[in-house]
PDB file of N, CA and C in Angstrom:
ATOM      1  N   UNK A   1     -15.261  10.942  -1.852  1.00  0.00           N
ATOM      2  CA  UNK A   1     -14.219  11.218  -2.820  1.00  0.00           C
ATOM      3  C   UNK A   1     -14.671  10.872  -4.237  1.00  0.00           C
ATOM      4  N   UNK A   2     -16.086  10.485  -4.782  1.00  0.00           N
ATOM      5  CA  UNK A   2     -16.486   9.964  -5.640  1.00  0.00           C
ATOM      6  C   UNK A   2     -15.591   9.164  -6.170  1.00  0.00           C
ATOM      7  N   UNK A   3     -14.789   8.268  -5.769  1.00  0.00           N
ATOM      8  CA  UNK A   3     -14.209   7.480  -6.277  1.00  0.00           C
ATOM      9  C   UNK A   3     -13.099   7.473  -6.791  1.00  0.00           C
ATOM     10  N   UNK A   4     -12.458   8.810  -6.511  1.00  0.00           N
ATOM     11  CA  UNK A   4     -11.127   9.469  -7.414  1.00  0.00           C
ATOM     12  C   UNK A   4     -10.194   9.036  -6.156  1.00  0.00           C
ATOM     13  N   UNK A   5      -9.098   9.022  -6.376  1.00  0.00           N
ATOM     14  CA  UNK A   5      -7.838   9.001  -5.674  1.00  0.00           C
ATOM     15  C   UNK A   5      -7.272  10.187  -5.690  1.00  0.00           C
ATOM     16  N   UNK A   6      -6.858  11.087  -4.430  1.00  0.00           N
ATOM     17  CA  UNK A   6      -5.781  12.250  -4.523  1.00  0.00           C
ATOM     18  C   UNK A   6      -4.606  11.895  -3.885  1.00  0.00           C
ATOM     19  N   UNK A   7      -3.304  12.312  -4.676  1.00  0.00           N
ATOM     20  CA  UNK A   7      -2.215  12.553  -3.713  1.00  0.00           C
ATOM     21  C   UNK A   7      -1.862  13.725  -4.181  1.00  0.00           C
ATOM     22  N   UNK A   8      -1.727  13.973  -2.118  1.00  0.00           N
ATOM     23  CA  UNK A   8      -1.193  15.132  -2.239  1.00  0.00           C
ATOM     24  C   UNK A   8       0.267  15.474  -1.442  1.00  0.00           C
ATOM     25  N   UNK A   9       0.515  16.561  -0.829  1.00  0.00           N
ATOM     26  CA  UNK A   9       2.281  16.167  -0.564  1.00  0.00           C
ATOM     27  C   UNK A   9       1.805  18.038  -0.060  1.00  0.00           C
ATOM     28  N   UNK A  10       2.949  18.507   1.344  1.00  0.00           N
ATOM     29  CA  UNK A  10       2.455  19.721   2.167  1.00  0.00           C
ATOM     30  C   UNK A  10       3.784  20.287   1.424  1.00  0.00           C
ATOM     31  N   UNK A  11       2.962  21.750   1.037  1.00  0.00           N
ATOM     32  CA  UNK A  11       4.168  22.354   0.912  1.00  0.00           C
ATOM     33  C   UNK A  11       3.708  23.696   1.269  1.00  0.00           C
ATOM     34  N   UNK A  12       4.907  24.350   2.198  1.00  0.00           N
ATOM     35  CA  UNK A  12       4.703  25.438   3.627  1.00  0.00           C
ATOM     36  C   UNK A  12       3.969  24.603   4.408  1.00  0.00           C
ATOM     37  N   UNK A  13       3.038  25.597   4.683  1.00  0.00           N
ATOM     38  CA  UNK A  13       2.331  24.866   5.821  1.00  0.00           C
ATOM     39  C   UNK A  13       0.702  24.310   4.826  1.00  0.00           C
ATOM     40  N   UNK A  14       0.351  24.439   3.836  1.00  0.00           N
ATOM     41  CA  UNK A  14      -0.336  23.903   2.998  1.00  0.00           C
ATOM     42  C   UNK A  14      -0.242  22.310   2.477  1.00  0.00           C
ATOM     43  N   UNK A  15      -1.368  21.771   2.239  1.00  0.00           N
ATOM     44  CA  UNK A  15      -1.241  21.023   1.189  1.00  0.00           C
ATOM     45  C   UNK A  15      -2.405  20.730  -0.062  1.00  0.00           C
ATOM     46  N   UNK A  16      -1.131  20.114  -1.005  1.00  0.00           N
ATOM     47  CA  UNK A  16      -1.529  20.781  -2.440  1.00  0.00           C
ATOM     48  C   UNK A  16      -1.904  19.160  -2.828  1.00  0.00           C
ATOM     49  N   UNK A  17      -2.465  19.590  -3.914  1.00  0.00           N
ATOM     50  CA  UNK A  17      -2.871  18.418  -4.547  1.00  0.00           C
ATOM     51  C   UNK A  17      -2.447  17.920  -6.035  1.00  0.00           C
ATOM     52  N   UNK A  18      -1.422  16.999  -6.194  1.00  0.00           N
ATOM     53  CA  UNK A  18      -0.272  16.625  -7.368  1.00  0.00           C
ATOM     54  C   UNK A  18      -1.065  15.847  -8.263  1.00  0.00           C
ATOM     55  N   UNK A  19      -1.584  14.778  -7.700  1.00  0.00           N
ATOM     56  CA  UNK A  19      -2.222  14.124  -8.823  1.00  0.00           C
ATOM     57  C   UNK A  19      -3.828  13.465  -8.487  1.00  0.00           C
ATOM     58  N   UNK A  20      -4.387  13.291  -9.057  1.00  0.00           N
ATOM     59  CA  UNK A  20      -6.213  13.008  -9.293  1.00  0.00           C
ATOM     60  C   UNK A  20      -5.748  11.399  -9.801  1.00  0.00           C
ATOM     61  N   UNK A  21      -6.368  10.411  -9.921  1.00  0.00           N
ATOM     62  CA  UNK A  21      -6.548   9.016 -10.408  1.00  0.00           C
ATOM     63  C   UNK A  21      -7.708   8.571 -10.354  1.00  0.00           C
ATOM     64  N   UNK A  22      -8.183   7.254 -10.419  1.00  0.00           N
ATOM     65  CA  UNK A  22      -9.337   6.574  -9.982  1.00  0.00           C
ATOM     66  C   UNK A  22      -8.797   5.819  -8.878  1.00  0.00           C
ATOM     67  N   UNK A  23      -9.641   5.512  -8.274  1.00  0.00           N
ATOM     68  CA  UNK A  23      -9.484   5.323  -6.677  1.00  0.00           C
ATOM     69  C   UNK A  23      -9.480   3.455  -6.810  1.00  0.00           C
ATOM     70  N   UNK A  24     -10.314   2.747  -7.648  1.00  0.00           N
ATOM     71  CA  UNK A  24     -10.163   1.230  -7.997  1.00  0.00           C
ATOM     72  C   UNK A  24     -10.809   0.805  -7.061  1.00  0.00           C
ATOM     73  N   UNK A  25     -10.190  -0.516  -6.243  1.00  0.00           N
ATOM     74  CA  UNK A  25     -10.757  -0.872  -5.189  1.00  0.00           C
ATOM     75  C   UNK A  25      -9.758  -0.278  -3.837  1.00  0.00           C
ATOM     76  N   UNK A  26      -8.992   0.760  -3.488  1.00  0.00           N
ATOM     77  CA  UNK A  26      -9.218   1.359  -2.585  1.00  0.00           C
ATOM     78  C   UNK A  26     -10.266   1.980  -1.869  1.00  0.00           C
ATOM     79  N   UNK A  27      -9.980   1.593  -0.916  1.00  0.00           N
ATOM     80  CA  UNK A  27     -11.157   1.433   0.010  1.00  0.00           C
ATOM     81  C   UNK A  27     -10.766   3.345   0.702  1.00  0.00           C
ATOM     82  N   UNK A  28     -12.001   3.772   0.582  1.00  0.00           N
ATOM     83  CA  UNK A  28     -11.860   5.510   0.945  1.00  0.00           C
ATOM     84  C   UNK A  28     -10.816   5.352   2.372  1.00  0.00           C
ATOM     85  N   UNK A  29     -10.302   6.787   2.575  1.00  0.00           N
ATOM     86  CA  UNK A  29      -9.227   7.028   3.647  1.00  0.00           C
ATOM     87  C   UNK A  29      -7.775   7.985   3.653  1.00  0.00           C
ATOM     88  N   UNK A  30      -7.700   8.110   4.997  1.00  0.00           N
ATOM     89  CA  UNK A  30      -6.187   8.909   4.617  1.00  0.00           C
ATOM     90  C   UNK A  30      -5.265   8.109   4.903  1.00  0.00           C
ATOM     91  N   UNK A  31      -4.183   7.654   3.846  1.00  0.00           N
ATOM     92  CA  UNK A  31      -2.996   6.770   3.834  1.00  0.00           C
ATOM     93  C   UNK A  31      -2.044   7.837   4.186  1.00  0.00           C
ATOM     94  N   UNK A  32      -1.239   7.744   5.216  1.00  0.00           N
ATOM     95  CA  UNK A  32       0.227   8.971   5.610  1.00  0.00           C
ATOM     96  C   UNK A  32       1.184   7.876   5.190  1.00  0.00           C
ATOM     97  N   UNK A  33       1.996   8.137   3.970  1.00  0.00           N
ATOM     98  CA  UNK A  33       2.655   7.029   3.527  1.00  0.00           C
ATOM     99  C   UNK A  33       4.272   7.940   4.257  1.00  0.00           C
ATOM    100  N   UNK A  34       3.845   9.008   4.737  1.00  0.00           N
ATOM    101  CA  UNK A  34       5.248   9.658   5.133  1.00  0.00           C
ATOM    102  C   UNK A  34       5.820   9.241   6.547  1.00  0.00           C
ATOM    103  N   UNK A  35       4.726   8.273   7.103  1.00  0.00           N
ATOM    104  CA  UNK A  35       4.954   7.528   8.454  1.00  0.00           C
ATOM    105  C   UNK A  35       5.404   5.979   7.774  1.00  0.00           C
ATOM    106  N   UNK A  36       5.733   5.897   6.648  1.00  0.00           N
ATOM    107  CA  UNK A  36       6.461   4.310   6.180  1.00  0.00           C
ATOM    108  C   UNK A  36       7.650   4.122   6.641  1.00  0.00           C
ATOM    109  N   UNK A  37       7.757   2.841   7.158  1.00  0.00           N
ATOM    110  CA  UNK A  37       9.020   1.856   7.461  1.00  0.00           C
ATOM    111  C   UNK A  37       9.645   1.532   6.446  1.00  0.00           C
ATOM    112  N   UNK A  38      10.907   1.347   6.395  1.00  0.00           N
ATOM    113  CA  UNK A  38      11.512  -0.113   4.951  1.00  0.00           C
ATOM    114  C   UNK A  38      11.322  -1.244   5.037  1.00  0.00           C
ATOM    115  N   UNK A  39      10.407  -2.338   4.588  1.00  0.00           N
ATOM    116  CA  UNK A  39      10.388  -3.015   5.005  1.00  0.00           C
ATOM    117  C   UNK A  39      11.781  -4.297   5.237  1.00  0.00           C
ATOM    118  N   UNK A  40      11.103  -5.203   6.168  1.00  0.00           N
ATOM    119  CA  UNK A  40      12.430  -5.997   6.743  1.00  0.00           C
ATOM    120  C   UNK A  40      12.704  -6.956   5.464  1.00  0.00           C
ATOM    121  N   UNK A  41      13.160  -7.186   4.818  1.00  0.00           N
ATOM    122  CA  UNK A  41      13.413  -8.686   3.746  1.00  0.00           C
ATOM    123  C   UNK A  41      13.150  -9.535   4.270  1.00  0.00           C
ATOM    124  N   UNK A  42      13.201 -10.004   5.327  1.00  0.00           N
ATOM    125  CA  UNK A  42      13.381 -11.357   6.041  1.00  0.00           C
ATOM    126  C   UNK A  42      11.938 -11.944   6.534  1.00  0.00           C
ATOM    127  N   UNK A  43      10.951 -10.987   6.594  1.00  0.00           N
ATOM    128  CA  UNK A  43       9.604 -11.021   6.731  1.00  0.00           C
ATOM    129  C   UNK A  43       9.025 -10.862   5.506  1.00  0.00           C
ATOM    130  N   UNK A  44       7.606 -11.859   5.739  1.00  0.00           N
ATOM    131  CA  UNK A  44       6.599 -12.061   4.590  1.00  0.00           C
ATOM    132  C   UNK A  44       5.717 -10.966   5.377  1.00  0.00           C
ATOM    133  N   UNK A  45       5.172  -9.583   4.267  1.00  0.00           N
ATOM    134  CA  UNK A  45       3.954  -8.587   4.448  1.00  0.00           C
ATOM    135  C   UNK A  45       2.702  -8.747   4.354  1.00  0.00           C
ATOM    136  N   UNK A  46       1.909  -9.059   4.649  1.00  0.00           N
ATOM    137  CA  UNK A  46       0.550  -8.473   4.258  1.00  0.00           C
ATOM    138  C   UNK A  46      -0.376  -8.330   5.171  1.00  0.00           C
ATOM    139  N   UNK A  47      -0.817  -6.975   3.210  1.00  0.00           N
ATOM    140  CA  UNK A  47      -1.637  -6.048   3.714  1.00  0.00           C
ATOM    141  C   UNK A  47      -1.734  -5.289   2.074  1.00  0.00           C
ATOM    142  N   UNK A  48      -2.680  -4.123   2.082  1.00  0.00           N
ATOM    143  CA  UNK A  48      -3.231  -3.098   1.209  1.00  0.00           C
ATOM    144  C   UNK A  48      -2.083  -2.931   0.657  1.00  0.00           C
ATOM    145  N   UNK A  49      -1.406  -2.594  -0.912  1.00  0.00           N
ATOM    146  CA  UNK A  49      -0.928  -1.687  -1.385  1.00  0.00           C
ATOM    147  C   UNK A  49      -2.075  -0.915  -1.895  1.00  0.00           C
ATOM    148  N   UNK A  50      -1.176   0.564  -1.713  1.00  0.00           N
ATOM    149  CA  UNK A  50      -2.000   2.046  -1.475  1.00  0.00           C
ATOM    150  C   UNK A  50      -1.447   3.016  -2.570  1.00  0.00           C
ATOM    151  N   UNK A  51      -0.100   2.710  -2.776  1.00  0.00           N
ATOM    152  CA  UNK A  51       0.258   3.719  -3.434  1.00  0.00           C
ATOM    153  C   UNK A  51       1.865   2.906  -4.464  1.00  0.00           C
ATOM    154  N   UNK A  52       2.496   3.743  -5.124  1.00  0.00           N
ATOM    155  CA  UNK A  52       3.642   3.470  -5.700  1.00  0.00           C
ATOM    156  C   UNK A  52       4.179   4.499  -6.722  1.00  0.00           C
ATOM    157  N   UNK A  53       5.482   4.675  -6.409  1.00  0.00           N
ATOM    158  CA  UNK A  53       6.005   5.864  -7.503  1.00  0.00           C
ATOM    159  C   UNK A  53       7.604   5.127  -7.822  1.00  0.00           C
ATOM    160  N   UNK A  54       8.056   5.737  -9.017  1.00  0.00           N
ATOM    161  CA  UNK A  54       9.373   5.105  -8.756  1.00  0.00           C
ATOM    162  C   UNK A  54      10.140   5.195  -8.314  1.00  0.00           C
ATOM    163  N   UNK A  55       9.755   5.554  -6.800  1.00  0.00           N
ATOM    164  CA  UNK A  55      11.220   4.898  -5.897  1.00  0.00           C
ATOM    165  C   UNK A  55      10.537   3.932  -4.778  1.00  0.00           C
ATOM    166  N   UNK A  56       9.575   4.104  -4.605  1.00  0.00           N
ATOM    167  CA  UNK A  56       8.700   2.590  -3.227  1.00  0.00           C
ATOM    168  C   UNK A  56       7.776   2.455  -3.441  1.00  0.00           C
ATOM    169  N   UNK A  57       6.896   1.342  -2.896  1.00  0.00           N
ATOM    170  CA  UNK A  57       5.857   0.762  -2.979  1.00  0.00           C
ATOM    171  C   UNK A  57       5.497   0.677  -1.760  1.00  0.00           C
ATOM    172  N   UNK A  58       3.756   1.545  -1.437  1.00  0.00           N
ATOM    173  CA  UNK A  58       4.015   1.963  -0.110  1.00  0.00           C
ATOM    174  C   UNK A  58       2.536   0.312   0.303  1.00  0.00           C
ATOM    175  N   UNK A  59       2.720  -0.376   1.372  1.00  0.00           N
ATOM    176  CA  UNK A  59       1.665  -1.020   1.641  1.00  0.00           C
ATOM    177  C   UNK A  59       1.094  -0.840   3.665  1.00  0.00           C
ATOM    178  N   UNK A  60      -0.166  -0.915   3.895  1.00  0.00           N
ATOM    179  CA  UNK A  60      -0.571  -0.890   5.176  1.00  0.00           C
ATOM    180  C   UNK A  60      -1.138  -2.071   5.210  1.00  0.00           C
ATOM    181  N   UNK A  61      -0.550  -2.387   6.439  1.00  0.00           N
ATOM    182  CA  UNK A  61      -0.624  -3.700   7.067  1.00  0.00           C
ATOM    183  C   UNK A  61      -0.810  -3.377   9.349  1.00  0.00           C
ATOM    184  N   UNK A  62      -1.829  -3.188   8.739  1.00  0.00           N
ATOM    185  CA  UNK A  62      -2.994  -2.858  10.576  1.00  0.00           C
ATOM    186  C   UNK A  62      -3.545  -1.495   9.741  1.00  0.00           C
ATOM    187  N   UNK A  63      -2.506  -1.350  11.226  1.00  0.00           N
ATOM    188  CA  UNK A  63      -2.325   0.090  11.283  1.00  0.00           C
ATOM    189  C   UNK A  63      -0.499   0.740  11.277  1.00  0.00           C
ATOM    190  N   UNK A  64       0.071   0.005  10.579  1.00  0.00           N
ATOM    191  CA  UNK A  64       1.290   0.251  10.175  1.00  0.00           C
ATOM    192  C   UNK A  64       1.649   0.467   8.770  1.00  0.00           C
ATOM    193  N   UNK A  65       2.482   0.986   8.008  1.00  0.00           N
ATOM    194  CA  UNK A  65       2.833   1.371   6.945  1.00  0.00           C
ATOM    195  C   UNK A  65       4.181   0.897   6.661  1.00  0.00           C
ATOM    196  N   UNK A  66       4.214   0.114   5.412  1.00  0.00           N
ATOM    197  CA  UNK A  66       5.739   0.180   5.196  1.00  0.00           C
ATOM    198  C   UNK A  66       5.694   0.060   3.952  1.00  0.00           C
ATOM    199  N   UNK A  67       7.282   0.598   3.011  1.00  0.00           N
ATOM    200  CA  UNK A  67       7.544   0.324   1.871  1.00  0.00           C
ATOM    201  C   UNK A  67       8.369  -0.508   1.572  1.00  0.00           C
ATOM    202  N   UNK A  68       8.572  -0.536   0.195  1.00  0.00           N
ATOM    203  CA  UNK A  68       9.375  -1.547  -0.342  1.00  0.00           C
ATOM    204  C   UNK A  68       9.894  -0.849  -1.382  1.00  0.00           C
ATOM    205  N   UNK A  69      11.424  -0.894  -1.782  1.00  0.00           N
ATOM    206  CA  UNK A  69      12.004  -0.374  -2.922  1.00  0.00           C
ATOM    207  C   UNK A  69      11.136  -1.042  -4.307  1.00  0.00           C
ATOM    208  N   UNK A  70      11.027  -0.195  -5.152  1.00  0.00           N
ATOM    209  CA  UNK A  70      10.212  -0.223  -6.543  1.00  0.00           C
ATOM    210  C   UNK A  70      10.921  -1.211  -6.981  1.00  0.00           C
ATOM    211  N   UNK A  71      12.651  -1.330  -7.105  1.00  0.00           N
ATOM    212  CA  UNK A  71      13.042  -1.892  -7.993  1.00  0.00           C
ATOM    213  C   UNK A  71      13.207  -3.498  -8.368  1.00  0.00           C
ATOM    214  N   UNK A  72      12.343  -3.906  -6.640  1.00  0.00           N
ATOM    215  CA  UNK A  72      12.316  -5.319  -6.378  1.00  0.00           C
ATOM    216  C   UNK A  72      11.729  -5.652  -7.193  1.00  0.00           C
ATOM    217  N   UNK A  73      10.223  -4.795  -8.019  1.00  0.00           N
ATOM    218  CA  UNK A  73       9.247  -5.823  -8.543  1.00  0.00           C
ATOM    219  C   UNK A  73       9.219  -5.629  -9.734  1.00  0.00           C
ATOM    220  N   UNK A  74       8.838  -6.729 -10.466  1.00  0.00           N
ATOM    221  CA  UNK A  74       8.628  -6.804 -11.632  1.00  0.00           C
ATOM    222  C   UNK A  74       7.580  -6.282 -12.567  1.00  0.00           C
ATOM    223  N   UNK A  75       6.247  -6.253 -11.440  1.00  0.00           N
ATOM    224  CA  UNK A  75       5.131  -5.329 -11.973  1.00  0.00           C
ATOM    225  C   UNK A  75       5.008  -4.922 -10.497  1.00  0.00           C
ATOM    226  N   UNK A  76       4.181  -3.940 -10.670  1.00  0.00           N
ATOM    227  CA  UNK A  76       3.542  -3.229  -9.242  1.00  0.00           C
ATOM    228  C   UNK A  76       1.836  -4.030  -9.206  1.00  0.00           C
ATOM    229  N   UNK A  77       1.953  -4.259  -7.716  1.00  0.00           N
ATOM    230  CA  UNK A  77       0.712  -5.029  -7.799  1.00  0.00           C
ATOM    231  C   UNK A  77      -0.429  -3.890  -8.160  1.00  0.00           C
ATOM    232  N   UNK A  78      -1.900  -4.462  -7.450  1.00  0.00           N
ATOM    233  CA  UNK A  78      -2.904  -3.435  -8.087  1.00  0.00           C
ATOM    234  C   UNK A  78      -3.309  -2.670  -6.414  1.00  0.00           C
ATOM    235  N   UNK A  79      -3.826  -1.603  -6.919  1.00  0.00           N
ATOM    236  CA  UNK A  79      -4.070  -0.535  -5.292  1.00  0.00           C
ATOM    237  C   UNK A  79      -5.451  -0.761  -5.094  1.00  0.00           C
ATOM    238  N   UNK A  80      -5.248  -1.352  -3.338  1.00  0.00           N
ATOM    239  CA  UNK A  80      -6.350  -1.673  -2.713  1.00  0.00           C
ATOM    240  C   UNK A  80      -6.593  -3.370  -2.919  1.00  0.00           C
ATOM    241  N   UNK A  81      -6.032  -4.338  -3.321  1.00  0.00           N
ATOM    242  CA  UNK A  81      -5.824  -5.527  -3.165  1.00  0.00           C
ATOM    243  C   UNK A  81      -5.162  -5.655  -2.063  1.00  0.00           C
ATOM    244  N   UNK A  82      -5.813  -6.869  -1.548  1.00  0.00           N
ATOM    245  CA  UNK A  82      -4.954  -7.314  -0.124  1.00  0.00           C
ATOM    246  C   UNK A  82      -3.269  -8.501  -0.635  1.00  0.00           C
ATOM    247  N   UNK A  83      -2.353  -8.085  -0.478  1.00  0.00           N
ATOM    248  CA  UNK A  83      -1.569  -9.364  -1.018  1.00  0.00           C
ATOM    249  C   UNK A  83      -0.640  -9.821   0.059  1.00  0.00           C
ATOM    250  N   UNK A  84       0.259 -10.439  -0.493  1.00  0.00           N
ATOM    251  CA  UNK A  84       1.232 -11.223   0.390  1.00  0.00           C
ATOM    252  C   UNK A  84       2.414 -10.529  -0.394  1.00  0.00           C
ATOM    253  N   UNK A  85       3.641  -9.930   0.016  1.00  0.00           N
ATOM    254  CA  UNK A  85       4.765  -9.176  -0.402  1.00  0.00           C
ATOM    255  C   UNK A  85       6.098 -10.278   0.489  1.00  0.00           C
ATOM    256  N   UNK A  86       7.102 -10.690  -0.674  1.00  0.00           N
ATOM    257  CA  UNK A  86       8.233 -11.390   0.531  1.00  0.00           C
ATOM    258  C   UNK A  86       8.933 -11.037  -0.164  1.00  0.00           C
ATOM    259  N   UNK A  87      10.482 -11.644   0.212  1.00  0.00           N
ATOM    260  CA  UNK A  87      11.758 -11.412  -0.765  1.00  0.00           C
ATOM    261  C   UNK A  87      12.393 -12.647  -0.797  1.00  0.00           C
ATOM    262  N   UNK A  88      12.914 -12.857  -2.449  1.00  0.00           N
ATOM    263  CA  UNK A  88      13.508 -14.280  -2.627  1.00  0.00           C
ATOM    264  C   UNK A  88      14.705 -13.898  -3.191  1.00  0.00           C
ATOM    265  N   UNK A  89      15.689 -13.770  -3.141  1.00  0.00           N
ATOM    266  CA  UNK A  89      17.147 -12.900  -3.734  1.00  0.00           C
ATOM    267  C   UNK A  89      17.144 -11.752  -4.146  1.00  0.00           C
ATOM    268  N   UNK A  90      16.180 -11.186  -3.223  1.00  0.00           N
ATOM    269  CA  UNK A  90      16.287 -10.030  -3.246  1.00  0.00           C
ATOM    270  C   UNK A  90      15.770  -9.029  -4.378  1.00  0.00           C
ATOM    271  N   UNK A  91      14.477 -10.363  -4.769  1.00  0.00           N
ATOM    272  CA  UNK A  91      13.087 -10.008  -5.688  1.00  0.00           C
ATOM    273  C   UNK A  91      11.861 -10.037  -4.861  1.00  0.00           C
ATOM    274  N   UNK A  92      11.100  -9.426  -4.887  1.00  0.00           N
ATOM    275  CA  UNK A  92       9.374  -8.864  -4.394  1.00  0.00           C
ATOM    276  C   UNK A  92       8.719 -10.199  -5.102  1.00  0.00           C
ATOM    277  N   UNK A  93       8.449 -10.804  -3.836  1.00  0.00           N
ATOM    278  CA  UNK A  93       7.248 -11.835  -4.534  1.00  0.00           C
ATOM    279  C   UNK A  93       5.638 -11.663  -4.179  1.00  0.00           C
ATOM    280  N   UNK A  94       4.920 -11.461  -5.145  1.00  0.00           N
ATOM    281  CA  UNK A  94       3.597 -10.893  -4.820  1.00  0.00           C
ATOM    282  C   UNK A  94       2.820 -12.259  -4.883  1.00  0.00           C
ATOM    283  N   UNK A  95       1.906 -12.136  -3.619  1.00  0.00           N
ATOM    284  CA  UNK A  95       0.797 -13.338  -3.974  1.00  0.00           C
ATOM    285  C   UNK A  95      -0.512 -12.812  -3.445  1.00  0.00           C
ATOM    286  N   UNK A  96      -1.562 -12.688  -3.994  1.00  0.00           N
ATOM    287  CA  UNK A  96      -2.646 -12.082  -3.816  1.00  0.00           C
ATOM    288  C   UNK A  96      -3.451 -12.932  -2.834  1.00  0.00           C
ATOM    289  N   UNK A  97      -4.127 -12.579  -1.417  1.00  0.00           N
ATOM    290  CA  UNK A  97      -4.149 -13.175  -0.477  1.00  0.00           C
ATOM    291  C   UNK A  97      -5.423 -12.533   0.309  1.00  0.00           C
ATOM    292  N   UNK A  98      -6.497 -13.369   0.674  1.00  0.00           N
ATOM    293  CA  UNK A  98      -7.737 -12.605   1.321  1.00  0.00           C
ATOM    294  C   UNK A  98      -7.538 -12.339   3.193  1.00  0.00           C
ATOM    295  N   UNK A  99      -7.405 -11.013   2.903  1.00  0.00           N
ATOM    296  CA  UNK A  99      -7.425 -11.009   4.787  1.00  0.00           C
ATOM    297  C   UNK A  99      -8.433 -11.355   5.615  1.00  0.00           C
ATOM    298  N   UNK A 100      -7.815 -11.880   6.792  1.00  0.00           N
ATOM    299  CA  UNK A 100      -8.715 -12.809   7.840  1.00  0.00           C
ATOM    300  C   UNK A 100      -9.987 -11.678   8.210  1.00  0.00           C
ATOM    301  N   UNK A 101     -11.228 -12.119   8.147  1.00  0.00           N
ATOM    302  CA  UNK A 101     -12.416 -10.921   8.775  1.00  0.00           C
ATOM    303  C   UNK A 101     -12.684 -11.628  10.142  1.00  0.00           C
ATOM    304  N   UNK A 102     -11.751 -12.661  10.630  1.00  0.00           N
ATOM    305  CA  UNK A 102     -12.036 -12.595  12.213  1.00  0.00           C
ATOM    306  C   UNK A 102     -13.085 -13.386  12.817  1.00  0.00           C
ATOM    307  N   UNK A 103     -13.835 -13.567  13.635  1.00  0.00           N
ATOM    308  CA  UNK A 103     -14.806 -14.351  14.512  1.00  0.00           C
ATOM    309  C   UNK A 103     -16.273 -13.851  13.971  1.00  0.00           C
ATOM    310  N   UNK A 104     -17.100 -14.116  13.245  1.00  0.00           N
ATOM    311  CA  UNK A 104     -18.184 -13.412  13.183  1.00  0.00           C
ATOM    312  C   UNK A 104     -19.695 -13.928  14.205  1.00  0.00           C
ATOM    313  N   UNK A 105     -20.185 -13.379  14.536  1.00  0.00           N
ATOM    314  CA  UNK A 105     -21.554 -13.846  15.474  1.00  0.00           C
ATOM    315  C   UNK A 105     -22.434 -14.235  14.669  1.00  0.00           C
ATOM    316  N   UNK A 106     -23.315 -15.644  14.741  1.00  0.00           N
ATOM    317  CA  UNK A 106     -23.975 -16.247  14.379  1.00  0.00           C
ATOM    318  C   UNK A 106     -25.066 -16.506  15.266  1.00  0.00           C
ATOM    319  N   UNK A 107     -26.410 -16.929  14.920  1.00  0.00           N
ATOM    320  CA  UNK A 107     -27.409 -17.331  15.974  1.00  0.00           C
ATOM    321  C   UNK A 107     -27.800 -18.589  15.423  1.00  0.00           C
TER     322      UNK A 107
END
């Protein structure tokens, strides 16, 4: 993708391509943000934000997708950072957070 970001969105049986960006530290891939959940309030998220327009903030966390209403946050975090997303009265609290890489093999 040389590094560009596309979104695009199907229209008929096509799909078109709306907007070009820089890609940042997103990590290459296809995000289906049209398979997003709302997320629960009551749960702390993380994972990737991928995308954001003004109406959600879409983040993947596995292999699951969920959003969050725009209007929680105060800034939109940055795309392709791993963070921590919660709710405190019903404000988006962002905390930038390194995901676990797991057991690695050593000799």
């Amino acid at each position: 993708m040389n590094g560009q970001r596309l979104l695009q969105q199907e229209q008929g049986l096509e799909w078109t391509t709306k907007k070009v960006s820089k890609a940042g530290r997103l990590k290459p891939g296809i995000y289906n943000a049209y398979l997003a959940k709302d997320a629960d309030p009551t749960l702390q998220h993380n994972g990737i934000v991928f995308h954001a327009n003004g109406i959600y903030v879409y983040q993947q966390i596995g292999q699951n997708i969920v959003r969050h209403s725009s209007q929680a946050f105060d800034s939109v975090p940055e795309y392709g950072k791993p963070v921590s997303i919660s709710y405190q009265q019903g404000k988006a609290l962002v905390v930038d957070t390194a995901l676990s890489q797991g057991r690695k093999l050593s000799r």
